[in-house]
PDB file of N, CA and C in Angstrom:
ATOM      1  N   UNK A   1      44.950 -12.578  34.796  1.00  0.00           N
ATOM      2  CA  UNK A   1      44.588 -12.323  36.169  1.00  0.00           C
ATOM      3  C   UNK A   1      44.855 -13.579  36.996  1.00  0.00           C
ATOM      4  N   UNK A   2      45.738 -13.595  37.776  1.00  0.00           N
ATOM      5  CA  UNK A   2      45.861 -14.495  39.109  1.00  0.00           C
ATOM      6  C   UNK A   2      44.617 -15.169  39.558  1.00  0.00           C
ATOM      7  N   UNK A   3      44.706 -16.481  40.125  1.00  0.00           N
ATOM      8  CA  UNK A   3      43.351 -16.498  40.640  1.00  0.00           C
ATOM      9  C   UNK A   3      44.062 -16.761  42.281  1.00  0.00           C
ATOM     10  N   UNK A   4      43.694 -16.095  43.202  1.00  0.00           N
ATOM     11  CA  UNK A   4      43.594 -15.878  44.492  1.00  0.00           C
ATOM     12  C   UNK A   4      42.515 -16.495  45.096  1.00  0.00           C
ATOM     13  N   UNK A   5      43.502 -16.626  46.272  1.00  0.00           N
ATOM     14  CA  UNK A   5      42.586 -17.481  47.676  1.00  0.00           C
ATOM     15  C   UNK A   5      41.148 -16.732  47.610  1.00  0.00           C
ATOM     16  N   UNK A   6      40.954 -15.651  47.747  1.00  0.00           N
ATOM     17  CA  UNK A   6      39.999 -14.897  47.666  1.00  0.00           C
ATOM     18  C   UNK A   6      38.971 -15.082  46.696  1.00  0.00           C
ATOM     19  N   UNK A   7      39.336 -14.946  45.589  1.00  0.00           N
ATOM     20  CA  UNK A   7      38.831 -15.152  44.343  1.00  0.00           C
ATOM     21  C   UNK A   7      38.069 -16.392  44.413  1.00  0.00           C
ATOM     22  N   UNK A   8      38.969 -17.872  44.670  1.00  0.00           N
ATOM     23  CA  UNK A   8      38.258 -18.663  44.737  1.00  0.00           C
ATOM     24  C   UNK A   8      37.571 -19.317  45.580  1.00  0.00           C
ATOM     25  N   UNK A   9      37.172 -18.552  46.704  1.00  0.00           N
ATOM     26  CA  UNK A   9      36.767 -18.733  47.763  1.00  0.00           C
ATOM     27  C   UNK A   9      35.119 -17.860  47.565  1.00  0.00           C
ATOM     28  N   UNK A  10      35.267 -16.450  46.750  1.00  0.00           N
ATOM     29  CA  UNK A  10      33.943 -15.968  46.148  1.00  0.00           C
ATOM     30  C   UNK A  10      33.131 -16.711  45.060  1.00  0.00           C
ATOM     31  N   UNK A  11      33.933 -17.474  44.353  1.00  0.00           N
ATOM     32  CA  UNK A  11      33.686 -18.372  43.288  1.00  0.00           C
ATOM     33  C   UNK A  11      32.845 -19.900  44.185  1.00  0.00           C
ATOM     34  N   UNK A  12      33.531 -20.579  45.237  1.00  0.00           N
ATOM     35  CA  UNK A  12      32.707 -21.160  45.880  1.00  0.00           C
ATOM     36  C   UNK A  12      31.271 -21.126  46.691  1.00  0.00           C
ATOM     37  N   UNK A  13      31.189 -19.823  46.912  1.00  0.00           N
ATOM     38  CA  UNK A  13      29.927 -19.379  47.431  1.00  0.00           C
ATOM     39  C   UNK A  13      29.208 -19.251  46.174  1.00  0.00           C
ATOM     40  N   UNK A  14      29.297 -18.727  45.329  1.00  0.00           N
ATOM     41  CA  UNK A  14      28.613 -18.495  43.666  1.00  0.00           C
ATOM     42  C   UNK A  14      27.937 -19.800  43.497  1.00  0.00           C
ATOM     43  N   UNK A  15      29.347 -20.723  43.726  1.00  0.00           N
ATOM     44  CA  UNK A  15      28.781 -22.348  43.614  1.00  0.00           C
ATOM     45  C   UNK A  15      27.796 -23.117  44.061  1.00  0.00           C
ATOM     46  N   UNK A  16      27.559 -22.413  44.851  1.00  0.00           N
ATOM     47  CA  UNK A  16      25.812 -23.400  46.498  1.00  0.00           C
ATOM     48  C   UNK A  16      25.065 -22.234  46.135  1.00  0.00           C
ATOM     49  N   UNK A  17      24.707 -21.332  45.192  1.00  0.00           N
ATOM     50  CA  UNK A  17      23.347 -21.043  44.837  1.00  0.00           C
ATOM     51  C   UNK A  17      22.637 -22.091  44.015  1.00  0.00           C
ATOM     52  N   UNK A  18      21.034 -22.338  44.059  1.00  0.00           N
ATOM     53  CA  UNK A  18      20.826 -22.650  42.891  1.00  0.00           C
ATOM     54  C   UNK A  18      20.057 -21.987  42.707  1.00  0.00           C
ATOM     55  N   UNK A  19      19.860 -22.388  41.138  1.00  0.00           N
ATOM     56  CA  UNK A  19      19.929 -22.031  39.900  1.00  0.00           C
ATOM     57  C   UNK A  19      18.961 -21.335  39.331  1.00  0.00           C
ATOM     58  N   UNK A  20      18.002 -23.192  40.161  1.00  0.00           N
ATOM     59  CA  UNK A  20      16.738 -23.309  39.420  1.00  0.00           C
ATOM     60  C   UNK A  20      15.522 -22.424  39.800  1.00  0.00           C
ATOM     61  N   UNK A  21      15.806 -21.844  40.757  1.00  0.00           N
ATOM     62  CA  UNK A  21      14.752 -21.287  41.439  1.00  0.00           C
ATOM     63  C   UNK A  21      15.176 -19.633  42.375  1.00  0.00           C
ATOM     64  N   UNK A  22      14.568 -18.586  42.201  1.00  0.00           N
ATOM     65  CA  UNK A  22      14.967 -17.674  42.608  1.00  0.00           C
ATOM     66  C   UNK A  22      14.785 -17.348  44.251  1.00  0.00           C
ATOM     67  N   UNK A  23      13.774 -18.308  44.603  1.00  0.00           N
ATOM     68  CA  UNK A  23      13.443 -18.170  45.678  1.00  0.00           C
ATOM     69  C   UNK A  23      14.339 -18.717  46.741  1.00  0.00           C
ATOM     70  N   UNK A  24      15.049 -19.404  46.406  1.00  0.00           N
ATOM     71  CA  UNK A  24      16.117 -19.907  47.636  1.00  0.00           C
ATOM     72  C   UNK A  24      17.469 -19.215  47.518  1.00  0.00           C
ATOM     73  N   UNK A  25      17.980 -18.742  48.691  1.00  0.00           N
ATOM     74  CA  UNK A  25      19.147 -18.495  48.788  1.00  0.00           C
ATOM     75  C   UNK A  25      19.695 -19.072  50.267  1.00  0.00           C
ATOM     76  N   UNK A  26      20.748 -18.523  50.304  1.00  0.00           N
ATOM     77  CA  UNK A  26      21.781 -18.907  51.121  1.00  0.00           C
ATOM     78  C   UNK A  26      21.967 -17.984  52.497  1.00  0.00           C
ATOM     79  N   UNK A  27      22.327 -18.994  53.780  1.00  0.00           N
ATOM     80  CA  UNK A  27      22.560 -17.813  54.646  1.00  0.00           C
ATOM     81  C   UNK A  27      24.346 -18.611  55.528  1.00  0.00           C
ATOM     82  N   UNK A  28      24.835 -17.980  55.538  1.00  0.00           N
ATOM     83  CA  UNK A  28      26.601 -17.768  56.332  1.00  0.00           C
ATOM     84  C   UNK A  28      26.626 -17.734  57.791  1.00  0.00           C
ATOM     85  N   UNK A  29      26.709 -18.290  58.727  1.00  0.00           N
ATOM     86  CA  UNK A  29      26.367 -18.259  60.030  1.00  0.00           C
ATOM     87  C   UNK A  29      27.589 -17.681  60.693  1.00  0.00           C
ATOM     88  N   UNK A  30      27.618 -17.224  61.821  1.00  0.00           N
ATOM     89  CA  UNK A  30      28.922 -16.735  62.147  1.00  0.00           C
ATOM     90  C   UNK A  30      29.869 -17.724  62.465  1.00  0.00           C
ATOM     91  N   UNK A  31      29.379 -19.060  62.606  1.00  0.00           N
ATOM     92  CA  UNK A  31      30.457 -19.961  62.750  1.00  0.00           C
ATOM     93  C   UNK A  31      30.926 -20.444  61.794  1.00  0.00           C
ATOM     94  N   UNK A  32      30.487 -20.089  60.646  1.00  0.00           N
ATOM     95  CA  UNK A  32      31.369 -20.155  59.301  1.00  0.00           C
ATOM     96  C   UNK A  32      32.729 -19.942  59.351  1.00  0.00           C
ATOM     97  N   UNK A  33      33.789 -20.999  58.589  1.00  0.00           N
ATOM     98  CA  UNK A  33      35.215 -19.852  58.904  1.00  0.00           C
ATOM     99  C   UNK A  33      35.034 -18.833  57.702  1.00  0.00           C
ATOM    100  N   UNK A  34      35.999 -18.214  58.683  1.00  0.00           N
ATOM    101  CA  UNK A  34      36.363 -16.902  57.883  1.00  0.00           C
ATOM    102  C   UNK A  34      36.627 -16.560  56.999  1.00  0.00           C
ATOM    103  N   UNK A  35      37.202 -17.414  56.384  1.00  0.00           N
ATOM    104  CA  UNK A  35      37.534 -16.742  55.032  1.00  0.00           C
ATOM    105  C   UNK A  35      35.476 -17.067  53.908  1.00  0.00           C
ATOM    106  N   UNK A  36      35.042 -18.226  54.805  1.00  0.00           N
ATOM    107  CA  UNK A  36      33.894 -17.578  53.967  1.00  0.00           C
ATOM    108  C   UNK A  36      33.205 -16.584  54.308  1.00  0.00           C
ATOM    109  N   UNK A  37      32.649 -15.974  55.384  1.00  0.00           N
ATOM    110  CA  UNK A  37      32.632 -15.009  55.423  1.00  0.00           C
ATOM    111  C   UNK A  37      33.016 -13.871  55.631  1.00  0.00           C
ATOM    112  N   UNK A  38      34.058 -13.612  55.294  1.00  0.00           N
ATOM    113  CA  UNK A  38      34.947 -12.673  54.349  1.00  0.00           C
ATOM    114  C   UNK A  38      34.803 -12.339  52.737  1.00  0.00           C
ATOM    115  N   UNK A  39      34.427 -13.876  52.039  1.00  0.00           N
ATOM    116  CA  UNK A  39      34.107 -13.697  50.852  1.00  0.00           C
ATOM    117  C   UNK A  39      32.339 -14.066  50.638  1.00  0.00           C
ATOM    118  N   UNK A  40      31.745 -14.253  51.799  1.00  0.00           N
ATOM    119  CA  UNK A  40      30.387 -13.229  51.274  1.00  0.00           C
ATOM    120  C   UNK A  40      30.377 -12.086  51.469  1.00  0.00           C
ATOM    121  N   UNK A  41      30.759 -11.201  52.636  1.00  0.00           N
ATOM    122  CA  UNK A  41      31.119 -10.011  52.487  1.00  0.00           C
ATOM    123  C   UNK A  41      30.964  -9.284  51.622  1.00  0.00           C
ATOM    124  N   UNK A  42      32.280  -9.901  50.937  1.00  0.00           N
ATOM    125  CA  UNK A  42      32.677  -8.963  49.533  1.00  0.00           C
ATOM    126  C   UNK A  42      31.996  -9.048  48.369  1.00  0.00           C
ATOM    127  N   UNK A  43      31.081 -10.516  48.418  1.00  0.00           N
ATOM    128  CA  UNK A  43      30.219 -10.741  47.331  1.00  0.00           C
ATOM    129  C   UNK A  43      28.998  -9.730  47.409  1.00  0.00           C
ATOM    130  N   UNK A  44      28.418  -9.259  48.666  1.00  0.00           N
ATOM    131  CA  UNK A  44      27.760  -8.301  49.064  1.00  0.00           C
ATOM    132  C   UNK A  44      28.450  -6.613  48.565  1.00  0.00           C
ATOM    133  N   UNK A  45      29.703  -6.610  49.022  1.00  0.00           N
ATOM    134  CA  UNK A  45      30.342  -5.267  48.794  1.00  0.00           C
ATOM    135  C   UNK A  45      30.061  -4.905  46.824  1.00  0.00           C
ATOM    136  N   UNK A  46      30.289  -6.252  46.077  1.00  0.00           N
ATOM    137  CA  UNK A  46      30.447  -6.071  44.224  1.00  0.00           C
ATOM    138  C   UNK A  46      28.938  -6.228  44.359  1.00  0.00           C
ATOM    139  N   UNK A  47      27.853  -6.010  44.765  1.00  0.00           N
ATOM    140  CA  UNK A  47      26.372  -5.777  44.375  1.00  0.00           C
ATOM    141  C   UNK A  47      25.641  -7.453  44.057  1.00  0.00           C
ATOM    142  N   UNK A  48      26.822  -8.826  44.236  1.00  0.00           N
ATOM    143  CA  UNK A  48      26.112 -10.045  43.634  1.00  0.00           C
ATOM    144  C   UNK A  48      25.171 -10.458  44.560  1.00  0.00           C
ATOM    145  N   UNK A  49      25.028 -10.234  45.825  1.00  0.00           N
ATOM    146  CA  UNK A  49      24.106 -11.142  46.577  1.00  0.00           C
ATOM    147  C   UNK A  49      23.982  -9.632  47.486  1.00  0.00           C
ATOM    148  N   UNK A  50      22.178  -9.987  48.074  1.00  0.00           N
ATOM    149  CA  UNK A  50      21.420  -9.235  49.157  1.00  0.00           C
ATOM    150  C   UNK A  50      21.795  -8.560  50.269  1.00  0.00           C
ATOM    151  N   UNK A  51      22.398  -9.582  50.973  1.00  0.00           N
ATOM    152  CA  UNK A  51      22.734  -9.383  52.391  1.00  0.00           C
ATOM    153  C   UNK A  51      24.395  -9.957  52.530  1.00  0.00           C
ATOM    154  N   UNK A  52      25.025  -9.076  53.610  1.00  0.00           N
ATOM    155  CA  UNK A  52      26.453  -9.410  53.792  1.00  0.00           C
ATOM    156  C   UNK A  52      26.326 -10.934  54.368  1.00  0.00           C
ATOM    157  N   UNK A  53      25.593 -10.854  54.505  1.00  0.00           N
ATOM    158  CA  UNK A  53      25.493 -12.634  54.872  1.00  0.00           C
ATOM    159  C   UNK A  53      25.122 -13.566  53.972  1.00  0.00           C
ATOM    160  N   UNK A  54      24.543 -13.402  53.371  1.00  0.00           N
ATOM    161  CA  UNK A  54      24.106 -13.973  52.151  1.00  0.00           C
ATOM    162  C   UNK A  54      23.158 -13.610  51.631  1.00  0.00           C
ATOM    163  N   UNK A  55      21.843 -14.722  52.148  1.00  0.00           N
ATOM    164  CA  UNK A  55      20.410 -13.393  50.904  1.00  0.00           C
ATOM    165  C   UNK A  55      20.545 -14.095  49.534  1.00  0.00           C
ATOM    166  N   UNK A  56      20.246 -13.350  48.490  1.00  0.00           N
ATOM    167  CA  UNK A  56      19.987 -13.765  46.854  1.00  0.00           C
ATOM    168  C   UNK A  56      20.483 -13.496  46.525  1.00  0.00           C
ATOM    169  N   UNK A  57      20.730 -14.026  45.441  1.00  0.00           N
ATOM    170  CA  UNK A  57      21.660 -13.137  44.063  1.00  0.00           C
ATOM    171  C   UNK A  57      20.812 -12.110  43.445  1.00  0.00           C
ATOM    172  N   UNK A  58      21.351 -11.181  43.373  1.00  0.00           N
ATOM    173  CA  UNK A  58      21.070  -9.806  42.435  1.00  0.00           C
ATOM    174  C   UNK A  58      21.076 -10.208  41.383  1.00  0.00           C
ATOM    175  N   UNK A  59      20.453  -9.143  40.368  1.00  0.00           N
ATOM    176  CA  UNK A  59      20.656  -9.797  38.837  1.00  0.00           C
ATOM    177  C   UNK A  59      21.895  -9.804  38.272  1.00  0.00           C
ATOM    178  N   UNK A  60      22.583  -9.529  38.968  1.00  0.00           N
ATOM    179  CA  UNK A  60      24.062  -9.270  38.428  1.00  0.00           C
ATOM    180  C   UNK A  60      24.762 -10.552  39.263  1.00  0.00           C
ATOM    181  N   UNK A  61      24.505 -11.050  40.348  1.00  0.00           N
ATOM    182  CA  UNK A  61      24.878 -12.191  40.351  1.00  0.00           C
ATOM    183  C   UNK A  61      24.240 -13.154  40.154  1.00  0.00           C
ATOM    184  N   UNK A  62      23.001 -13.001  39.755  1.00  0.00           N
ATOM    185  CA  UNK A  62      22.530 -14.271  38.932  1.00  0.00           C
ATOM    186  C   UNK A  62      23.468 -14.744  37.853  1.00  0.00           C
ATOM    187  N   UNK A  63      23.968 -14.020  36.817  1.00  0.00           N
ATOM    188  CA  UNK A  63      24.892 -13.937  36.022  1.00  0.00           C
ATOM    189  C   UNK A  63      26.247 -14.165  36.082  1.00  0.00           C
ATOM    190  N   UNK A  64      26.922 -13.908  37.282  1.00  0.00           N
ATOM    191  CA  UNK A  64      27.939 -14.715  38.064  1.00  0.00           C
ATOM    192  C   UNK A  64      27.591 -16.089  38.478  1.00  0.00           C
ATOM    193  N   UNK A  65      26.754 -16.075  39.137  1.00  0.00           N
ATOM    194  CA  UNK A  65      26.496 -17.533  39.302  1.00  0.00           C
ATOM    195  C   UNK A  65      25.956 -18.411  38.282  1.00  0.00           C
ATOM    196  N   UNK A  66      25.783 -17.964  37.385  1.00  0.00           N
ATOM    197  CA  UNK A  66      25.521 -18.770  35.977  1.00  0.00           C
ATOM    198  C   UNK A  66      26.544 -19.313  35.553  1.00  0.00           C
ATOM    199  N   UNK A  67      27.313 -18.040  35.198  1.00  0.00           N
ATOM    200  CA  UNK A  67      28.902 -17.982  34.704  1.00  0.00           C
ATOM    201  C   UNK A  67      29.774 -19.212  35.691  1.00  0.00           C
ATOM    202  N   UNK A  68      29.608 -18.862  36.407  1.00  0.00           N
ATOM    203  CA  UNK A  68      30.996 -20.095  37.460  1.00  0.00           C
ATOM    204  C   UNK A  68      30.293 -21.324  37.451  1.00  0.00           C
ATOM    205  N   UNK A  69      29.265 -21.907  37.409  1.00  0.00           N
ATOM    206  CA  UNK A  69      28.079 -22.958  37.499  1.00  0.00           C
ATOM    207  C   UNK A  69      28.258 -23.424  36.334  1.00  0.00           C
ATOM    208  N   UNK A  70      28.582 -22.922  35.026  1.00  0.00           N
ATOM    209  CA  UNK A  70      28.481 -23.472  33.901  1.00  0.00           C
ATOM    210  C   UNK A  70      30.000 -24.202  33.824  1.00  0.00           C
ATOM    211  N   UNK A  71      31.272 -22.819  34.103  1.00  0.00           N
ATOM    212  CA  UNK A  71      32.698 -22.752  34.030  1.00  0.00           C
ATOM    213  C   UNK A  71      33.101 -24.501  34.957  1.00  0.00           C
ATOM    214  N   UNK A  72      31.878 -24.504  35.814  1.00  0.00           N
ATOM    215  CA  UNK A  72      32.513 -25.863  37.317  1.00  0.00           C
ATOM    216  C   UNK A  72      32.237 -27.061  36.011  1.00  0.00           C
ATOM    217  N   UNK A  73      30.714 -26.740  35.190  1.00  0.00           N
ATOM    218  CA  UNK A  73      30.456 -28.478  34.645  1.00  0.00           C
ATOM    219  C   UNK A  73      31.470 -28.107  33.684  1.00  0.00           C
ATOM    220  N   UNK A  74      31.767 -27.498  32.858  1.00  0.00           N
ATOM    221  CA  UNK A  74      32.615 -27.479  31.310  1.00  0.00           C
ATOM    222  C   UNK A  74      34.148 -28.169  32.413  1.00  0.00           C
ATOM    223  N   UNK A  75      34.656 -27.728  32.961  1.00  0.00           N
ATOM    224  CA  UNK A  75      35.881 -28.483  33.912  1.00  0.00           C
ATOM    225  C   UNK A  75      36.013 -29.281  35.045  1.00  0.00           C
ATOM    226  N   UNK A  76      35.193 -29.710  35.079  1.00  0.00           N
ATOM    227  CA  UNK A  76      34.406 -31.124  35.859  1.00  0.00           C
ATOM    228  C   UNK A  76      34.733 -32.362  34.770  1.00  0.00           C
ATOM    229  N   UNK A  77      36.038 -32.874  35.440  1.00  0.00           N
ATOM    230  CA  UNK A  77      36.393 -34.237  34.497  1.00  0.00           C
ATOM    231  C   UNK A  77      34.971 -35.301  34.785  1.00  0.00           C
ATOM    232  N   UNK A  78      34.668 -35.936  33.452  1.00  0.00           N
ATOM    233  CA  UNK A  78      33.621 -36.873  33.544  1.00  0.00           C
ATOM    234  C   UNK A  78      33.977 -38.304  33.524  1.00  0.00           C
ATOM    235  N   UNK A  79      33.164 -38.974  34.207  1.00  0.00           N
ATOM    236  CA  UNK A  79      34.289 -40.720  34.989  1.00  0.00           C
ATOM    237  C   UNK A  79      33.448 -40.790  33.564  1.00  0.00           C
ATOM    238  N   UNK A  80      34.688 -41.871  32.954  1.00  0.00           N
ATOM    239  CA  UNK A  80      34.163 -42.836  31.824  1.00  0.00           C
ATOM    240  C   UNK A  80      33.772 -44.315  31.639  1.00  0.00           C
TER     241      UNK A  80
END
């Protein structure tokens, strides 16, 4: 699978949840550019987060955002 502008642009929003705590989420302002909100949108449209604006992760994107959060440290070169 390709990874697309898109793709990694949903993958960056995944990225500014945290983790640790269920109670905080995220909100997208309209002066956001567009392409991020475009890809909260769509993160809203696949069931991962609350609100087309942002909101929480669902339990199903809790699990996305686990997944890409883990995927960023495992390929996150470490200064030696």
């Amino acid at each position: 699978m390709p990874y697309t502008a898109d793709l990694i642009e949903e993958v960056n929003i995944l990225a500014r949840f945290n983790l640790s705590t269920t109670h905080e989420g995220i909100k997208v302002h309209s002066s956001a550019a567009d392409g991020v909100i475009t890809a909260t949108q769509r993160l809203y449209d696949k069931g991962l987060i609350t609100q087309p604006d942002g909101g929480y992760l669902t339990p199903l994107g809790l699990k996305a955002a686990e997944h890409v959060q883990n995927a960023l440290i495992i390929l996150t070169p470490t200064q030696h």
